[in-house]
Structure formats: C-alpha cells, structure tokens
PDB file of N, CA and C in Angstrom:
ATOM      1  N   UNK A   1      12.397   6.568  63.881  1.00  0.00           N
ATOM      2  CA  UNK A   1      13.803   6.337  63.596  1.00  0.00           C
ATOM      3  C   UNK A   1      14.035   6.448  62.090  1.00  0.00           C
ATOM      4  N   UNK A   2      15.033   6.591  61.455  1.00  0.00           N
ATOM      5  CA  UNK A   2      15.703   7.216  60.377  1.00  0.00           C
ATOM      6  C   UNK A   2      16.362   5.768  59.494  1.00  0.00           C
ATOM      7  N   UNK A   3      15.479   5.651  58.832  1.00  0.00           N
ATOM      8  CA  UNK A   3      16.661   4.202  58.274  1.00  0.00           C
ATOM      9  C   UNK A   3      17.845   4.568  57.570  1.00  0.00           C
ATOM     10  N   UNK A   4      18.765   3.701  57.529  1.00  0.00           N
ATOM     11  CA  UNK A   4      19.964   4.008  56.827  1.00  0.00           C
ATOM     12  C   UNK A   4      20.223   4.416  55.736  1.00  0.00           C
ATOM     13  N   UNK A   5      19.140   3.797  54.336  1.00  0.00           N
ATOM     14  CA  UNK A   5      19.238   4.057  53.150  1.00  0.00           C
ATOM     15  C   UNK A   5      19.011   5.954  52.916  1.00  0.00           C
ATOM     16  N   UNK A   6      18.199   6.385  53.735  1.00  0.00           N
ATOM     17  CA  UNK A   6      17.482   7.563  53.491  1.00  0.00           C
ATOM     18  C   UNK A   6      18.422   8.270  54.576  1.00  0.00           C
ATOM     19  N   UNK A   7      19.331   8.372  55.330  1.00  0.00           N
ATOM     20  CA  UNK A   7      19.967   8.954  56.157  1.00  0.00           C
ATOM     21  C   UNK A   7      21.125   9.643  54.898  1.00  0.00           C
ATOM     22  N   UNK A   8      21.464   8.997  54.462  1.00  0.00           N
ATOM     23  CA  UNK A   8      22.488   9.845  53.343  1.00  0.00           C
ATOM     24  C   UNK A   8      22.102  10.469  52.555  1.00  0.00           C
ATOM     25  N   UNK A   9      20.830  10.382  52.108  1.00  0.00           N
ATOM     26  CA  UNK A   9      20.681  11.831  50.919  1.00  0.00           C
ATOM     27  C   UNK A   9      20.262  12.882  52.115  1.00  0.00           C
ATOM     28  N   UNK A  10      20.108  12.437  53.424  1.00  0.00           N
ATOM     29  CA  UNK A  10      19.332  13.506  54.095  1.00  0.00           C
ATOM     30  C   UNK A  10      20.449  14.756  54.474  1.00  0.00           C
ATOM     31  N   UNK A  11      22.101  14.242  54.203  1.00  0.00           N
ATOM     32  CA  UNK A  11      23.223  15.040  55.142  1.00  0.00           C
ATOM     33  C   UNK A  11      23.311  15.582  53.637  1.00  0.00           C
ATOM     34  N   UNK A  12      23.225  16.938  53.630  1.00  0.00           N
ATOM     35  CA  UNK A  12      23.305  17.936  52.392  1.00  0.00           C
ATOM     36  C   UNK A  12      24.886  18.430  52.203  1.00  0.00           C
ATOM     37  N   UNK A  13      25.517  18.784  53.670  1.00  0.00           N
ATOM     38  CA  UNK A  13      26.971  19.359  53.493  1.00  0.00           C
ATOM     39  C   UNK A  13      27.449  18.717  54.877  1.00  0.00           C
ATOM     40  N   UNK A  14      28.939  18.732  54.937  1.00  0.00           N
ATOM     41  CA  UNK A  14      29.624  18.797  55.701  1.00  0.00           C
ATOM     42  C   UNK A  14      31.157  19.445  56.051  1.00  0.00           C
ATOM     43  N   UNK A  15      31.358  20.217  57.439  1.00  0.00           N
ATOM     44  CA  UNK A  15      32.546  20.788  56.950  1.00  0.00           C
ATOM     45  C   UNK A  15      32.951  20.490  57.925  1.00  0.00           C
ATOM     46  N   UNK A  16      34.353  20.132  58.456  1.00  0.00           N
ATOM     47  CA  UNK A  16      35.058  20.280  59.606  1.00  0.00           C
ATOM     48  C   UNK A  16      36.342  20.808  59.680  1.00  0.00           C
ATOM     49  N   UNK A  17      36.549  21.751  61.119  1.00  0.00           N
ATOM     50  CA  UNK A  17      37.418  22.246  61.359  1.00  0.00           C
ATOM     51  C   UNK A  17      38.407  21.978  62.355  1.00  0.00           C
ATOM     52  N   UNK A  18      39.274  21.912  62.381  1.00  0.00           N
ATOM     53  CA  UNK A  18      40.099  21.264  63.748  1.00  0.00           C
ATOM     54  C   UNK A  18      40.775  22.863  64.700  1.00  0.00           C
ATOM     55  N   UNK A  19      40.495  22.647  65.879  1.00  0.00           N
ATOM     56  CA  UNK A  19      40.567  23.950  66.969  1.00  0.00           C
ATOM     57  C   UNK A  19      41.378  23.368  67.846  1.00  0.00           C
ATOM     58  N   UNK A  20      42.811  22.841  67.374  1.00  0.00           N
ATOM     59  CA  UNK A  20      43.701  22.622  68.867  1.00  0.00           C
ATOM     60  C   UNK A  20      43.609  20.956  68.626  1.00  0.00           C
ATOM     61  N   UNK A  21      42.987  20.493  70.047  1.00  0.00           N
ATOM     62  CA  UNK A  21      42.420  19.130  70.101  1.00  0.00           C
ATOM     63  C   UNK A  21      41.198  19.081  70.027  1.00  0.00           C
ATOM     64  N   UNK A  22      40.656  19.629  69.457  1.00  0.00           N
ATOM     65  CA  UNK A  22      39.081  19.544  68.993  1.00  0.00           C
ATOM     66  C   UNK A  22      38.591  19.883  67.440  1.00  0.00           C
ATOM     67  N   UNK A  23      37.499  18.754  67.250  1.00  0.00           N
ATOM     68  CA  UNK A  23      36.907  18.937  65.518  1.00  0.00           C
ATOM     69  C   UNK A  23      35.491  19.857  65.572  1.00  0.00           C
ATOM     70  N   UNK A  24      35.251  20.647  65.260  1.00  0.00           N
ATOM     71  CA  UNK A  24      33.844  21.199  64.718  1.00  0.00           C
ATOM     72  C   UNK A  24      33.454  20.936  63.928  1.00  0.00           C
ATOM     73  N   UNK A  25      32.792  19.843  63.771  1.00  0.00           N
ATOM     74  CA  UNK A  25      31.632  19.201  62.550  1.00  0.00           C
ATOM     75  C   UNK A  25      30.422  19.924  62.324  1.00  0.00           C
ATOM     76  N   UNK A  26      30.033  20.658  61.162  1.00  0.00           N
ATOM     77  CA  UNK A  26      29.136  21.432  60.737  1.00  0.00           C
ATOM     78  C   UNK A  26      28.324  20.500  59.948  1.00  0.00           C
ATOM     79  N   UNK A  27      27.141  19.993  59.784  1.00  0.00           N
ATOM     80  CA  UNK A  27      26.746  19.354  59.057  1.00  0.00           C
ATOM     81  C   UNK A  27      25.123  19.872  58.909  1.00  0.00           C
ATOM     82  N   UNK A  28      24.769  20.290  57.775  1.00  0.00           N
ATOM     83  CA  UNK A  28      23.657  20.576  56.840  1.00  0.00           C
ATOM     84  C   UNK A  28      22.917  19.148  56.270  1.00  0.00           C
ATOM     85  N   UNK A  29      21.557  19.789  56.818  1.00  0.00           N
ATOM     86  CA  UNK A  29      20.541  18.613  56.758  1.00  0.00           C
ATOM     87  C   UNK A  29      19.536  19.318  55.305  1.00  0.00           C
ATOM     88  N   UNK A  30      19.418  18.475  54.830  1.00  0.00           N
ATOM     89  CA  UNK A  30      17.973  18.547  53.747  1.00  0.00           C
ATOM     90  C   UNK A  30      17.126  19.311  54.117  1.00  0.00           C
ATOM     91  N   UNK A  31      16.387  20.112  54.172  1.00  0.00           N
ATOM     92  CA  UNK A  31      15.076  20.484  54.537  1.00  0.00           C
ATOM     93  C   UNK A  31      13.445  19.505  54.272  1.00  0.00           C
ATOM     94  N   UNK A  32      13.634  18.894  53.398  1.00  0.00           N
ATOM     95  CA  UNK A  32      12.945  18.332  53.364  1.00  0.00           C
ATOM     96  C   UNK A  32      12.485  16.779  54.393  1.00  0.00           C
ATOM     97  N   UNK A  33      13.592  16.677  55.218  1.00  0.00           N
ATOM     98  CA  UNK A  33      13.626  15.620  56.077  1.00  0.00           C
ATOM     99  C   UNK A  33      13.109  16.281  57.361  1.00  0.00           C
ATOM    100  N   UNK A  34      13.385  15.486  58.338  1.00  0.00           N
ATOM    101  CA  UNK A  34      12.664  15.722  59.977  1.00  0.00           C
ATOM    102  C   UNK A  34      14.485  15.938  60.614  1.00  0.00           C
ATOM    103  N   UNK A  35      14.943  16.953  61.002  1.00  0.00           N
ATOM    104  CA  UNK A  35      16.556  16.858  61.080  1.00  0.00           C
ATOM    105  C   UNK A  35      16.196  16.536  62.762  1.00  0.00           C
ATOM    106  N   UNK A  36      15.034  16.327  63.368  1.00  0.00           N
ATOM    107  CA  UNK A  36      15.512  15.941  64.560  1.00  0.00           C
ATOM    108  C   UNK A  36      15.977  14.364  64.756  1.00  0.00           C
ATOM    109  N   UNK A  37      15.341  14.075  63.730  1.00  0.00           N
ATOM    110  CA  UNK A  37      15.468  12.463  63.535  1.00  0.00           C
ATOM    111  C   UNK A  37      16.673  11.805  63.237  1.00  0.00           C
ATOM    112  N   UNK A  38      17.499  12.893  61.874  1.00  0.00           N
ATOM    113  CA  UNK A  38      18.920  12.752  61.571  1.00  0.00           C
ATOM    114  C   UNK A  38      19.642  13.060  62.667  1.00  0.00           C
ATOM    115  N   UNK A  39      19.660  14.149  63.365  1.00  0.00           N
ATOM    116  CA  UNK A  39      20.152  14.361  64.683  1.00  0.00           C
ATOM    117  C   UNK A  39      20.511  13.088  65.604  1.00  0.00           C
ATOM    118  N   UNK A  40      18.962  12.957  65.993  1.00  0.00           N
ATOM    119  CA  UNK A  40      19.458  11.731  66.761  1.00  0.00           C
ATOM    120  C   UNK A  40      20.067  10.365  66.061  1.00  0.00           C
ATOM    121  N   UNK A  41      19.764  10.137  65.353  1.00  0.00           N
ATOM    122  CA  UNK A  41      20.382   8.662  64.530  1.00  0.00           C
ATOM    123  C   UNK A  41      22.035   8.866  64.451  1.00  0.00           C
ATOM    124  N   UNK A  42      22.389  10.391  64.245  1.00  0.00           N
ATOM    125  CA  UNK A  42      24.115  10.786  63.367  1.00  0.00           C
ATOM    126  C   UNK A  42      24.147  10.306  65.861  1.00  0.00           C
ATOM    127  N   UNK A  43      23.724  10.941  66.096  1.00  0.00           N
ATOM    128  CA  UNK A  43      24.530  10.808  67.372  1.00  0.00           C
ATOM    129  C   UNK A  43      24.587   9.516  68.153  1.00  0.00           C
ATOM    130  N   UNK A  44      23.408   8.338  67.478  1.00  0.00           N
ATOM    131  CA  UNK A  44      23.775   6.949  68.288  1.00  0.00           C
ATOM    132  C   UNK A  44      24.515   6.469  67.335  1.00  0.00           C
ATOM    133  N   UNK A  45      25.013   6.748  66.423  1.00  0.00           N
ATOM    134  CA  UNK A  45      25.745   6.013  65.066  1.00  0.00           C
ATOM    135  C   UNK A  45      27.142   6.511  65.835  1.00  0.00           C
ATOM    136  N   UNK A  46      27.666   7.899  66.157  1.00  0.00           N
ATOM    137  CA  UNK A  46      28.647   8.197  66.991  1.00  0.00           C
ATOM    138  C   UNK A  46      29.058   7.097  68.017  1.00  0.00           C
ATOM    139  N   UNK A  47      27.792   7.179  69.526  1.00  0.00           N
ATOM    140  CA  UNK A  47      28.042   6.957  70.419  1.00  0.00           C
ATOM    141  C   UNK A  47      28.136   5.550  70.286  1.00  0.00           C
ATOM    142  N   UNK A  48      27.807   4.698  69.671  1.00  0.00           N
ATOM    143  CA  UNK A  48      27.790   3.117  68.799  1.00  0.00           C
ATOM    144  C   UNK A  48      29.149   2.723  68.674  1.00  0.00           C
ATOM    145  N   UNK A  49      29.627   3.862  68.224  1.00  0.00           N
ATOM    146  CA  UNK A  49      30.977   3.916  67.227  1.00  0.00           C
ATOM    147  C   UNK A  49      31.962   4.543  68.484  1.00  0.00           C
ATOM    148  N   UNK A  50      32.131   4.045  69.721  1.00  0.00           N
ATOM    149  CA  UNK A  50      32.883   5.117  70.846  1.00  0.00           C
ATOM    150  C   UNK A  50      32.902   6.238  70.758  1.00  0.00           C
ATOM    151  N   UNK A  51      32.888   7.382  70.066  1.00  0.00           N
ATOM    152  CA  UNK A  51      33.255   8.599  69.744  1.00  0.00           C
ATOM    153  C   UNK A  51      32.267   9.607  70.942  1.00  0.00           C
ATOM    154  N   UNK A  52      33.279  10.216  71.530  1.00  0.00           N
ATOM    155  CA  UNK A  52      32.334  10.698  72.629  1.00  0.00           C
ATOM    156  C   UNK A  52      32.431  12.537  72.225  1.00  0.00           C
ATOM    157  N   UNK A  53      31.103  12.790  72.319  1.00  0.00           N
ATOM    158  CA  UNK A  53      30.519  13.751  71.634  1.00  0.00           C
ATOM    159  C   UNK A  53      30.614  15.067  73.043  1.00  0.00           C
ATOM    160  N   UNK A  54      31.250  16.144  72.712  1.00  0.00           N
ATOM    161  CA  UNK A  54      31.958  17.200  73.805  1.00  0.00           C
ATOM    162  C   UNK A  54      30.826  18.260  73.563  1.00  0.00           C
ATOM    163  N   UNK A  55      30.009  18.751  72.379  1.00  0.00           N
ATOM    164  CA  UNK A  55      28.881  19.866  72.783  1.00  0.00           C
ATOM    165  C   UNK A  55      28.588  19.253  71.358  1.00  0.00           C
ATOM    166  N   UNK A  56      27.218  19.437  71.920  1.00  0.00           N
ATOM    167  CA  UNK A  56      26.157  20.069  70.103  1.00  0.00           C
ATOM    168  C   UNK A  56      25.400  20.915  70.448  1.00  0.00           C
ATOM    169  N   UNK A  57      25.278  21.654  69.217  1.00  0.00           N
ATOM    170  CA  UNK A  57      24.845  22.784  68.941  1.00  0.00           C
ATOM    171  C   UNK A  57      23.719  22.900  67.777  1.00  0.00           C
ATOM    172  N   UNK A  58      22.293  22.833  68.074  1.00  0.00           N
ATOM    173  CA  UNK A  58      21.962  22.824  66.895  1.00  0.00           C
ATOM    174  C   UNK A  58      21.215  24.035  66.108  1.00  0.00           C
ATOM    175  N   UNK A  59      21.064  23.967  64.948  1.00  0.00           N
ATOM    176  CA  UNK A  59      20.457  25.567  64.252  1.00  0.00           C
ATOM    177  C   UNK A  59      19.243  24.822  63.312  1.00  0.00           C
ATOM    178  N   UNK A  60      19.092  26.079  62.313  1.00  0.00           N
ATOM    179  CA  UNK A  60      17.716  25.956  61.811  1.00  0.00           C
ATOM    180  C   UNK A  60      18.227  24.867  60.523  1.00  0.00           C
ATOM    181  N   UNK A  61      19.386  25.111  59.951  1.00  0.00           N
ATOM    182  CA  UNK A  61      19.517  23.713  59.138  1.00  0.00           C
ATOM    183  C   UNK A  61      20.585  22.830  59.178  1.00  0.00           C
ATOM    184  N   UNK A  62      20.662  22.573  60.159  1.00  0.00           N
ATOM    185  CA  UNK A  62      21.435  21.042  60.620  1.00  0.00           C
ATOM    186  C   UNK A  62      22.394  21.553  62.432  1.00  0.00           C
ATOM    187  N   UNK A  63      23.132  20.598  62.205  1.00  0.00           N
ATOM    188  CA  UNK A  63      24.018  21.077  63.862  1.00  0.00           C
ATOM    189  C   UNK A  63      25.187  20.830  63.577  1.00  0.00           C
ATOM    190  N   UNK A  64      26.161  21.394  65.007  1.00  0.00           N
ATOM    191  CA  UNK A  64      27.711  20.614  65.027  1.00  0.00           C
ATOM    192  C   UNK A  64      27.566  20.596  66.071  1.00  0.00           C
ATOM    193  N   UNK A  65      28.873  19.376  66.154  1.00  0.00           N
ATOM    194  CA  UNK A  65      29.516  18.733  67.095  1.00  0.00           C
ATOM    195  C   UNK A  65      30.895  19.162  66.958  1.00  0.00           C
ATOM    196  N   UNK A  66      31.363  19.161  68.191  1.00  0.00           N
ATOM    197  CA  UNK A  66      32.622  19.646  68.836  1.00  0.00           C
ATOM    198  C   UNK A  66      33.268  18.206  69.540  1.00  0.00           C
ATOM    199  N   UNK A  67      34.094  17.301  69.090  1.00  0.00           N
ATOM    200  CA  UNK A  67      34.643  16.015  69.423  1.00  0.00           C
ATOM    201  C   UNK A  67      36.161  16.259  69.650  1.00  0.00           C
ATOM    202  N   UNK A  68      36.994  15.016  69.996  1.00  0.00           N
ATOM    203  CA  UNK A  68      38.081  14.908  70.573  1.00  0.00           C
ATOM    204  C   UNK A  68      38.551  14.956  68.688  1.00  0.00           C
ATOM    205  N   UNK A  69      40.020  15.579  68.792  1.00  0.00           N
ATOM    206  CA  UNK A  69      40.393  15.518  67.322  1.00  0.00           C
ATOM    207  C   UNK A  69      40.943  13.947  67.044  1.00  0.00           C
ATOM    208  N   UNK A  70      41.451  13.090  67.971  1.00  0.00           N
ATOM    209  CA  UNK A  70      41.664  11.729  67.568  1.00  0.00           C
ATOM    210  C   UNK A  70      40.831  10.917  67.297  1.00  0.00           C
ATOM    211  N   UNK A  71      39.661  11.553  67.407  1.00  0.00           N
ATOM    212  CA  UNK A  71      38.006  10.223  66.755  1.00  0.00           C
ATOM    213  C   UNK A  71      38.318  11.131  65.478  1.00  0.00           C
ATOM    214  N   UNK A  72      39.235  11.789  64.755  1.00  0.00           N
ATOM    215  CA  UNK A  72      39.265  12.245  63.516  1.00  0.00           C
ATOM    216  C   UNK A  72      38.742  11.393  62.418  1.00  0.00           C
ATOM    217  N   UNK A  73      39.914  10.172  61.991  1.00  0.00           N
ATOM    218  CA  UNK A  73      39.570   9.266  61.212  1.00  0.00           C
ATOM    219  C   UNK A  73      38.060   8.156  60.941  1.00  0.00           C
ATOM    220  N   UNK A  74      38.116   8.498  62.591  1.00  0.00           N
ATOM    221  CA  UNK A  74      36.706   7.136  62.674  1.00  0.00           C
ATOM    222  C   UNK A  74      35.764   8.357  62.289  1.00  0.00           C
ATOM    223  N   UNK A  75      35.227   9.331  62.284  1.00  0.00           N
ATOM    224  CA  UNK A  75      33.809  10.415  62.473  1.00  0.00           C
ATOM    225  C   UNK A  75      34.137  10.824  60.500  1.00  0.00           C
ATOM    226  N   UNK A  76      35.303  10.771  59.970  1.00  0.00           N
ATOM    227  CA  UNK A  76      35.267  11.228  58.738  1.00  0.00           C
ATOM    228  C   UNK A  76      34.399   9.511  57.535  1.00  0.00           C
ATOM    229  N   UNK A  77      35.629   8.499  58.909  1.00  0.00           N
ATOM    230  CA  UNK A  77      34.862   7.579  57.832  1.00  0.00           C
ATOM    231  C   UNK A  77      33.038   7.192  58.094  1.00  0.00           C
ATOM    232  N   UNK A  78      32.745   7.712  59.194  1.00  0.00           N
ATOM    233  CA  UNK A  78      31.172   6.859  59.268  1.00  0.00           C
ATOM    234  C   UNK A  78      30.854   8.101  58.739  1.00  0.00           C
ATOM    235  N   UNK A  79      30.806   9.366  58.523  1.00  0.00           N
ATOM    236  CA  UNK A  79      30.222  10.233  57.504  1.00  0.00           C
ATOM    237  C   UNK A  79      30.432   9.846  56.176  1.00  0.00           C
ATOM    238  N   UNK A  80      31.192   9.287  55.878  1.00  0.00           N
ATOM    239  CA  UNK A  80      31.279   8.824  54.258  1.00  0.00           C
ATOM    240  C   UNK A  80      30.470   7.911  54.368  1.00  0.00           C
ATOM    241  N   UNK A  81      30.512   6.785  55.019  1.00  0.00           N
ATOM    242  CA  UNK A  81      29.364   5.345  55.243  1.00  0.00           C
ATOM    243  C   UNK A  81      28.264   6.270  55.106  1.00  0.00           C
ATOM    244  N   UNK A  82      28.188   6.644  56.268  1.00  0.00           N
ATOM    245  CA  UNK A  82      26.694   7.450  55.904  1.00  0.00           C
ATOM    246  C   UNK A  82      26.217   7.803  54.178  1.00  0.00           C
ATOM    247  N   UNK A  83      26.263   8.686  53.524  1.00  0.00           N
ATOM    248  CA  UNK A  83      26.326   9.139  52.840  1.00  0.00           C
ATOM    249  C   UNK A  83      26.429   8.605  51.555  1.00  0.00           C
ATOM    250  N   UNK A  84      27.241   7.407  51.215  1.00  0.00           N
ATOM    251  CA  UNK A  84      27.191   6.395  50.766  1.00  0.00           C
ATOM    252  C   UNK A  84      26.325   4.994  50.766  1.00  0.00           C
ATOM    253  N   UNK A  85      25.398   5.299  51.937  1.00  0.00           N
ATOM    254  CA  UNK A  85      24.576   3.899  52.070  1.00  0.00           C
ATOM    255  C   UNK A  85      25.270   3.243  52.431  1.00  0.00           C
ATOM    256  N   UNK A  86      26.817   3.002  52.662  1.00  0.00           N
ATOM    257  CA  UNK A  86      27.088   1.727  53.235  1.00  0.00           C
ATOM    258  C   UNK A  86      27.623   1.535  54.992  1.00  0.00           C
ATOM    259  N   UNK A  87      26.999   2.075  55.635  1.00  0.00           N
ATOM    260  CA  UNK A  87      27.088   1.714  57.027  1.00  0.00           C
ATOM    261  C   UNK A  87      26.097   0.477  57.212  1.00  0.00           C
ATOM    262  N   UNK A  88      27.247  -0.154  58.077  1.00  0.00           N
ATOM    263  CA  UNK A  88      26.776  -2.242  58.347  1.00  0.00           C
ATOM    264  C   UNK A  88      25.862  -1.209  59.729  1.00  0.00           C
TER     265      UNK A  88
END
C-alpha cells in the first residue's frame, strides 16, 4: 500500500476533460514509483469518497478515469489533497 505522504509527489500531471455528463481524468504517474500501487490507492481514495468510477483505462505512464461530471468538485478537491499531503 502507498502511504499518503509519498502518494503526492508520485501524481506528476493531471488533466481533465468534461464530455457531456462525463469527466476524463488523465493522470501521469512518476516513473519512478510502482503506478500499480498509485492506481489502486487514487481508486479506494475515490470509492471512500462515494465517487463511482464508470471505466479506467490504464497506459504505460499513469491512467484515466471516466466519472459522473457531478463528482466534479469532490475528484478536483481530493486530487489537490492528494498532492498536497493533506488528505485526513
């Protein structure tokens, strides 16, 4: 498992796009980390957080998720927590 402190330098980029009623979250992992590990941690930190996750897709440096566009606000702010170290 992925502790929290080290989960935020591990998310390198993030971009999202909104398609209708749906977000495409692109998110770029470090290479230097284990991204299956970030993988799973970003998706129980989601599913923790209600946000119910519609496809992932993953590639050689990081994945997206395809979500409902009204978990907008909540998925922008636990990526900042993230990233910031401060997710409780």
């Amino acid at each position: 498992m992925v502790r929290s402190d080290s989960m935020g330098t591990a998310i390198k980029n993030n971009q999202i796009k909104i398609h209708g009623e749906y977000l495409e979250i692109n998110i770029t992992i470090e290479k230097s980390v284990n991204s299956d590990d970030i993988i799973q941690a970003f998706m129980q930190i989601l599913v923790f957080n209600y946000v119910n996750i519609s496809q992932l897709v993953m590639s050689t440096d990081g994945f997206e998720l395809y979500i409902s566009s009204k978990y907008f606000e909540k998925v922008m702010k636990l990526i900042n927590e993230i990233r910031n170290n401060t997710l409780i």
